[in-house]
Every structure is written in structure tokens, then in C-alpha cells.
Protein backbone atom coordinates (compact mmCIF):
# COMPACT_ATOMS: atom_id res chain seq x y z
CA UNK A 1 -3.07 -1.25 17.98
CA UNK A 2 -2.98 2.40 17.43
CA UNK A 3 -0.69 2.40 14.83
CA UNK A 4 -2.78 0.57 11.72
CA UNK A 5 -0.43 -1.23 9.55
CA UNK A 6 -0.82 -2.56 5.76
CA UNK A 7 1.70 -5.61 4.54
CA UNK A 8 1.26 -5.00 1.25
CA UNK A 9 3.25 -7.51 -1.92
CA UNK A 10 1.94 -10.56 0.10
CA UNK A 11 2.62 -13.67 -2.18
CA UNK A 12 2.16 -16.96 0.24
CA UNK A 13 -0.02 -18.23 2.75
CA UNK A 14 2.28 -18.38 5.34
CA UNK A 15 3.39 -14.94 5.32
CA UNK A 16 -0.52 -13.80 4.83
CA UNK A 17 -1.27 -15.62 8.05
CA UNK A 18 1.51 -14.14 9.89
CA UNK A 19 0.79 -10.94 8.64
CA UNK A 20 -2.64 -11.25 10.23
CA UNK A 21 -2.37 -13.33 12.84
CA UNK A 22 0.10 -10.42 14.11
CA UNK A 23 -2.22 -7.65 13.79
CA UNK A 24 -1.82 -6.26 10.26
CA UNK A 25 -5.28 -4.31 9.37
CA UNK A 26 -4.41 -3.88 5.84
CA UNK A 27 -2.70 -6.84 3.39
CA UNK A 28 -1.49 -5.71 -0.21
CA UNK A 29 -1.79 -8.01 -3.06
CA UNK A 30 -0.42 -6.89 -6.41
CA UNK A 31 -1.02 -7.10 -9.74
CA UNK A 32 1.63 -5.43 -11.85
CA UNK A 33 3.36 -7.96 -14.37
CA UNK A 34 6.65 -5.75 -13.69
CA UNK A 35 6.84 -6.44 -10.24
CA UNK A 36 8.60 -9.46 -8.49
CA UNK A 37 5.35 -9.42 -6.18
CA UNK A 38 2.88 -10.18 -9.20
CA UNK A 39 -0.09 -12.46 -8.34
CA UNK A 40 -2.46 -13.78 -10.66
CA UNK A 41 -6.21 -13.34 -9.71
CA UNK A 42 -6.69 -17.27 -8.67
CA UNK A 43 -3.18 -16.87 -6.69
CA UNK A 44 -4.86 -13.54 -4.76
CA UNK A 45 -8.06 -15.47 -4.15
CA UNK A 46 -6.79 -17.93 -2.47
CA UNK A 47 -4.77 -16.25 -0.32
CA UNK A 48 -7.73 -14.09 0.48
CA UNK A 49 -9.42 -16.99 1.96
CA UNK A 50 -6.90 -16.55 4.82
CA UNK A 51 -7.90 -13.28 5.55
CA UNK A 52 -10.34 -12.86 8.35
CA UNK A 53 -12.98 -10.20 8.32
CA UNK A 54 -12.14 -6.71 10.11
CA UNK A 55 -8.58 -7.23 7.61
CA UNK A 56 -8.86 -4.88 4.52
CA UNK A 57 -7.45 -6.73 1.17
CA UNK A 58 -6.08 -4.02 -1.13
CA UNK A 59 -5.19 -4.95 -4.57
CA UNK A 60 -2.27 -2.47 -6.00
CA UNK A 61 -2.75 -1.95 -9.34
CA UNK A 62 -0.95 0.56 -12.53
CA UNK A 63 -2.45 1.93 -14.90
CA UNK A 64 -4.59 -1.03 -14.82
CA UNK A 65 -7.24 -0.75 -18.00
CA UNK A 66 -11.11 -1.98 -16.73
CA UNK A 67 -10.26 -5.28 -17.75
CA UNK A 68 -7.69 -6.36 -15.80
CA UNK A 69 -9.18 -4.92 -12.48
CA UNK A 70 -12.36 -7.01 -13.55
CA UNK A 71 -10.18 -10.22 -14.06
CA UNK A 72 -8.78 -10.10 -10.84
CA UNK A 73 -12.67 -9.00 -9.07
CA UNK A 74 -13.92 -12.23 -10.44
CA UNK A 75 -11.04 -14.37 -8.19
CA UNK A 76 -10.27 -12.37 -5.26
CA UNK A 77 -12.75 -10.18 -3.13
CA UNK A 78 -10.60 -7.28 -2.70
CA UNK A 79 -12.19 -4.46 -0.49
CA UNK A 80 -9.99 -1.23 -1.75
CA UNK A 81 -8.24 -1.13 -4.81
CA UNK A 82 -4.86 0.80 -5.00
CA UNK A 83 -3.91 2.54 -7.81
CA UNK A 84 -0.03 3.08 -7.98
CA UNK A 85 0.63 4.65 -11.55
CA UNK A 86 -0.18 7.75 -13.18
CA UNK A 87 -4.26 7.88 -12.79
CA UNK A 88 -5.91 11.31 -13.31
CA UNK A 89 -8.42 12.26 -10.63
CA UNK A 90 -10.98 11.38 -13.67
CA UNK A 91 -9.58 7.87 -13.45
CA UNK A 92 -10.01 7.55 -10.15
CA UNK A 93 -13.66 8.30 -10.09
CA UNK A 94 -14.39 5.85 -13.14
CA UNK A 95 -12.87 3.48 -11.31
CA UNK A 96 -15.34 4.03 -8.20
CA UNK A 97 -18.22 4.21 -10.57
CA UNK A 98 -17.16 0.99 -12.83
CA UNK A 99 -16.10 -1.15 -9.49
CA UNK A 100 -18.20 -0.02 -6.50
CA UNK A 101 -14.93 -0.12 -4.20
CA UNK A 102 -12.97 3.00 -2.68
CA UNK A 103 -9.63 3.58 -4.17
CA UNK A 104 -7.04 4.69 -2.59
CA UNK A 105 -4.34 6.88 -5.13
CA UNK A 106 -0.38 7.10 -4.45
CA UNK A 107 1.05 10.43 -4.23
CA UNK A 108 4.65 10.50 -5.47
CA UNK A 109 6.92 12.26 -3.14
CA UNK A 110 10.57 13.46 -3.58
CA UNK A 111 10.32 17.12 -3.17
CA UNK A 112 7.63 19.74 -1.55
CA UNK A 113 6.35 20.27 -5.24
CA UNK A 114 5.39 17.16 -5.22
CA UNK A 115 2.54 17.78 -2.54
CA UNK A 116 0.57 20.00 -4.69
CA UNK A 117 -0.41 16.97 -7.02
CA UNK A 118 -2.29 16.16 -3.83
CA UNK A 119 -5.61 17.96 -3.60
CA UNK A 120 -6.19 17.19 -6.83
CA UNK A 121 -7.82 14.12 -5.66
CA UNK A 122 -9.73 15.25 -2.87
CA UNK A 123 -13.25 14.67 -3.82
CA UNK A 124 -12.28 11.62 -5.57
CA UNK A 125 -9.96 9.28 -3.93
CA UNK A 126 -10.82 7.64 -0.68
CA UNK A 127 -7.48 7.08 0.80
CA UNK A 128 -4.11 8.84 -0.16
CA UNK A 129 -1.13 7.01 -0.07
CA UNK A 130 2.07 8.75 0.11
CA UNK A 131 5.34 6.92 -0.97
CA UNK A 132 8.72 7.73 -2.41
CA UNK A 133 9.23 8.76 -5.86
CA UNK A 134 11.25 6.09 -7.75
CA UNK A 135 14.03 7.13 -10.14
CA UNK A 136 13.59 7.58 -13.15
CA UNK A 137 14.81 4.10 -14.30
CA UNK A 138 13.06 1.77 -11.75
CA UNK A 139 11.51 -0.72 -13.01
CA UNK A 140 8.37 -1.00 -10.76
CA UNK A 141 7.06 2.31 -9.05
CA UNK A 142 6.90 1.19 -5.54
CA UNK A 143 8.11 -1.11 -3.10
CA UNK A 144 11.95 -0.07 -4.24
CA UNK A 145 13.00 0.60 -0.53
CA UNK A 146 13.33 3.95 -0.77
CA UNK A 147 12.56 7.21 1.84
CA UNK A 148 11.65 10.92 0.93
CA UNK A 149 12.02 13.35 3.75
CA UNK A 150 9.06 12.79 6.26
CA UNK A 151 9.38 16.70 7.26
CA UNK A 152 7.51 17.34 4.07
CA UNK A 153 4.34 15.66 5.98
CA UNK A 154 4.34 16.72 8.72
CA UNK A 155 4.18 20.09 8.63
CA UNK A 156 0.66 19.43 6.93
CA UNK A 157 -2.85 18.01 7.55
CA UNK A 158 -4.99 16.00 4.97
CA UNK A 159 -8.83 16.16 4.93
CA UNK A 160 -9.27 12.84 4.09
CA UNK A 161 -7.26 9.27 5.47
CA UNK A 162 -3.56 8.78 4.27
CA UNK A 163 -0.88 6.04 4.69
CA UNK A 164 2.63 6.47 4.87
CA UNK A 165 5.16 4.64 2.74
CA UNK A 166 8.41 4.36 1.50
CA UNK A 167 11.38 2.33 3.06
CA UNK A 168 9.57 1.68 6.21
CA UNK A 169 11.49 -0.93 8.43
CA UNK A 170 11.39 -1.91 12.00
CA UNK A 171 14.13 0.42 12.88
CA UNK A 172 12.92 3.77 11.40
CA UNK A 173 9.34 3.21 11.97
CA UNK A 174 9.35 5.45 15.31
CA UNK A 175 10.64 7.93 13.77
CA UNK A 176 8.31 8.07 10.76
CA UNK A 177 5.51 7.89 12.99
CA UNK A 178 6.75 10.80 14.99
CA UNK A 179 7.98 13.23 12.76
CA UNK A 180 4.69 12.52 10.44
CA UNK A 181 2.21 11.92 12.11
CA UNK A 182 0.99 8.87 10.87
CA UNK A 183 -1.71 6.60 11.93
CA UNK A 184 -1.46 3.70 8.80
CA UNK A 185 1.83 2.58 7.58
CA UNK A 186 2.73 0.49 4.80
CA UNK A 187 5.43 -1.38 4.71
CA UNK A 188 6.58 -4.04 1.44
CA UNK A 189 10.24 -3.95 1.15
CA UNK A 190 11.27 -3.52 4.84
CA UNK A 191 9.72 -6.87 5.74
CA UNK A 192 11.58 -8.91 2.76
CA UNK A 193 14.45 -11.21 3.22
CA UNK A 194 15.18 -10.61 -0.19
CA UNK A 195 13.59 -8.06 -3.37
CA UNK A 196 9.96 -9.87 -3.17
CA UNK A 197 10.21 -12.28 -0.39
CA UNK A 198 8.32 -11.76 2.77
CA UNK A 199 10.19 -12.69 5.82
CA UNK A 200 7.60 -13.77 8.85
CA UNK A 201 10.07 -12.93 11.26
CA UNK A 202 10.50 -9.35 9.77
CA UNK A 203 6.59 -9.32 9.33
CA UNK A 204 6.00 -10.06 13.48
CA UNK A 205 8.56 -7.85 14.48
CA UNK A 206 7.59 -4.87 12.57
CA UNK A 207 3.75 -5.36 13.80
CA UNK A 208 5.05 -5.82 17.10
CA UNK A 209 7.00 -2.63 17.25
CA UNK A 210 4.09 -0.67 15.90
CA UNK A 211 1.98 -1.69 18.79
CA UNK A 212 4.09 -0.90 21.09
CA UNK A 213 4.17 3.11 19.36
């Protein structure tokens, strides 16, 4: 597959399977009490079993003090950690130091201002992750289905990797991938039947149509 693609809110062994039995090369677990995709560390750890190696288990995490990111380490062997909230490049390099694991760090995006908070992590993220800015009253800062305007990528070129997110689905995708350029996708919402609930169906279809991009 040319296209790489991450399932990320993952929450039962049945739609982790699909999800790699498809040809996902990234699965998502979170761990954010606020979201309806919330695992516990045990819950992650056993759906990690599933996971074959050559898949890369991200845990998405907020804010997340040493702790917690510890808690869920000791259940689930998670091979990038995600960091979703408001982390300060200083964050993210503690969090290298303190874990040993690359960390990828979401970039907000509603408006070409927003791309300057960027390159402040270069040098100390991994990965980039761009996604759509959530209003001001969501509840949980991702995974809310919503798109920002993919021109604002791709007139631009990153020095390090990046995903695209944001209200991917199986029906946009193509154009995402076009007018952005992406190579990695990551998709939560668009493969739900409902706010949290992976849909296997949705899950092999969307894989499917990035292979065939």
C-alpha cells in the first residue's frame, strides 16, 4: 500500500483485527477520560496482543502528566506515543527522554496562522500530525469529524514525517490525498457507525480505497 493508514480510537478486538488484517500500518489507542474512545491500560494491552509486528501501536494521549503515560507503558507496549493537547516543544522532548519512544505532536489547524506553531517542534517531535482545530466548546480535541482546508498543506513541505487528519472518510480520501500530498492518513470518526464505534465494514472499505490511491 502506498498510502499508509492509522485507525486510530480502536476499542475491540474485532475491529483491531480488521483494522489489520486489512492493511492498516498504524492503530490508535486512546487514553483521554473525556473521550468516548477511552481505554484503560489492561483494555489497550490486550488488544495489542492482536497486533502483529510491522503494525505501529500509537497511544493518543492529552496533557497526559508522567504518570499516566507510565500506567498505561506497564499494560500495553505501545511503539509511538501521540500527544493531542497543548504540549510545549519542552514537553515533547521530556517525554522522549522519560519514555524512550518517538512522539508524534498534533498541530491544530483552522487557519494558515495556525501553521507557524509548526516548526516549533522540529528538532523535537518525531512525527507531526495535522488535524482540525475543534471549537471552542468540544469536548474532546480530536476525532470530532471535522475538515480544515487541505490547500493550507499543500502548498508546503515538512522536513520531518506528517499524517493527515481530520474528517477523513472513504469518500473524500482521494481528494485529501491529492490536494495534500499525503502519504499517512488517519482516520477515527470516518470509520464509526456511531460517535466511538468502529464499523469493520467502514474500516475495510476505507483501507481498501487507500490501496487502490
Amino acid at each position: 500500500m502506498s498510502l499508509a493508514v492509522k485507525i486510530c480510537g480502536l476499542g475491540t478486538a474485532e475491529a483491531t483485527a480488521v483494522a489489520v488484517n486489512h492493511g492498516a500500518r498504524f492503530v490508535g489507542f486512546v487514553f483521554y477520560g473525556p473521550s468516548r474512545r477511552n481505554l484503560t491500560p489492561s483494555r489497550a494491552g490486550a488488544l495489542a496482543t492482536i497486533v502483529p509486528p510491522g503494525v505501529t501501536k500509537v497511544g493518543l494521549f492529552v496533557d497526559a502528566a508522567d504518570d499516566e503515560i507510565a500506567a498505561v507503558l506497564e499494560r500495553a507496549p505501545l511503539d509511538l506515543l501521540q500527544l493531542h493537547g497543548k504540549e510545549s516543544p519542552e514537553r515533547v522532548r521530556a517525554v522522549k527522554r522519560r519514555f524512550g519512544k518517538p512522539v508524534m505532536k498534533t498541530i491544530p489547524i483552522a487557519t494558515a496562522a495556525d501553521l507557524t506553531e509548526a516548526p516549533r517542534y522540529f528538532g523535537a517531535a518525531d512525527r507531526l500530525l495535522f488535524d482540525a482545530k475543534p471549537p471552542k466548546d468540544a469536548a474532546v480535541p480530536g476525532g470530532n469529524g471535522l475538515v480544515f482546508d487541505w490547500e493550507l498543506l499543500g502548498i508546503r513541505r515538512w522536513p520531518l514525517p506528517w499524517m493527515l487528519s481530520g474528517g477523513l472518510t472513504i469518500e473524500n480520501l482521494a481528494a485529501a490525498v491529492r490536494i495534500t500530498h499525503a502519504d499517512l492518513v488517519d482516520v477515527s470518526s470516518g470509520v464509526e457507525s456511531a460517535p466511538g464505534i468502529k464499523d469493520a465494514v467502514k474500516i475495510a472499505g476505507f483501507l481498501a480505497r487507500a490501496r487502490a490511491l
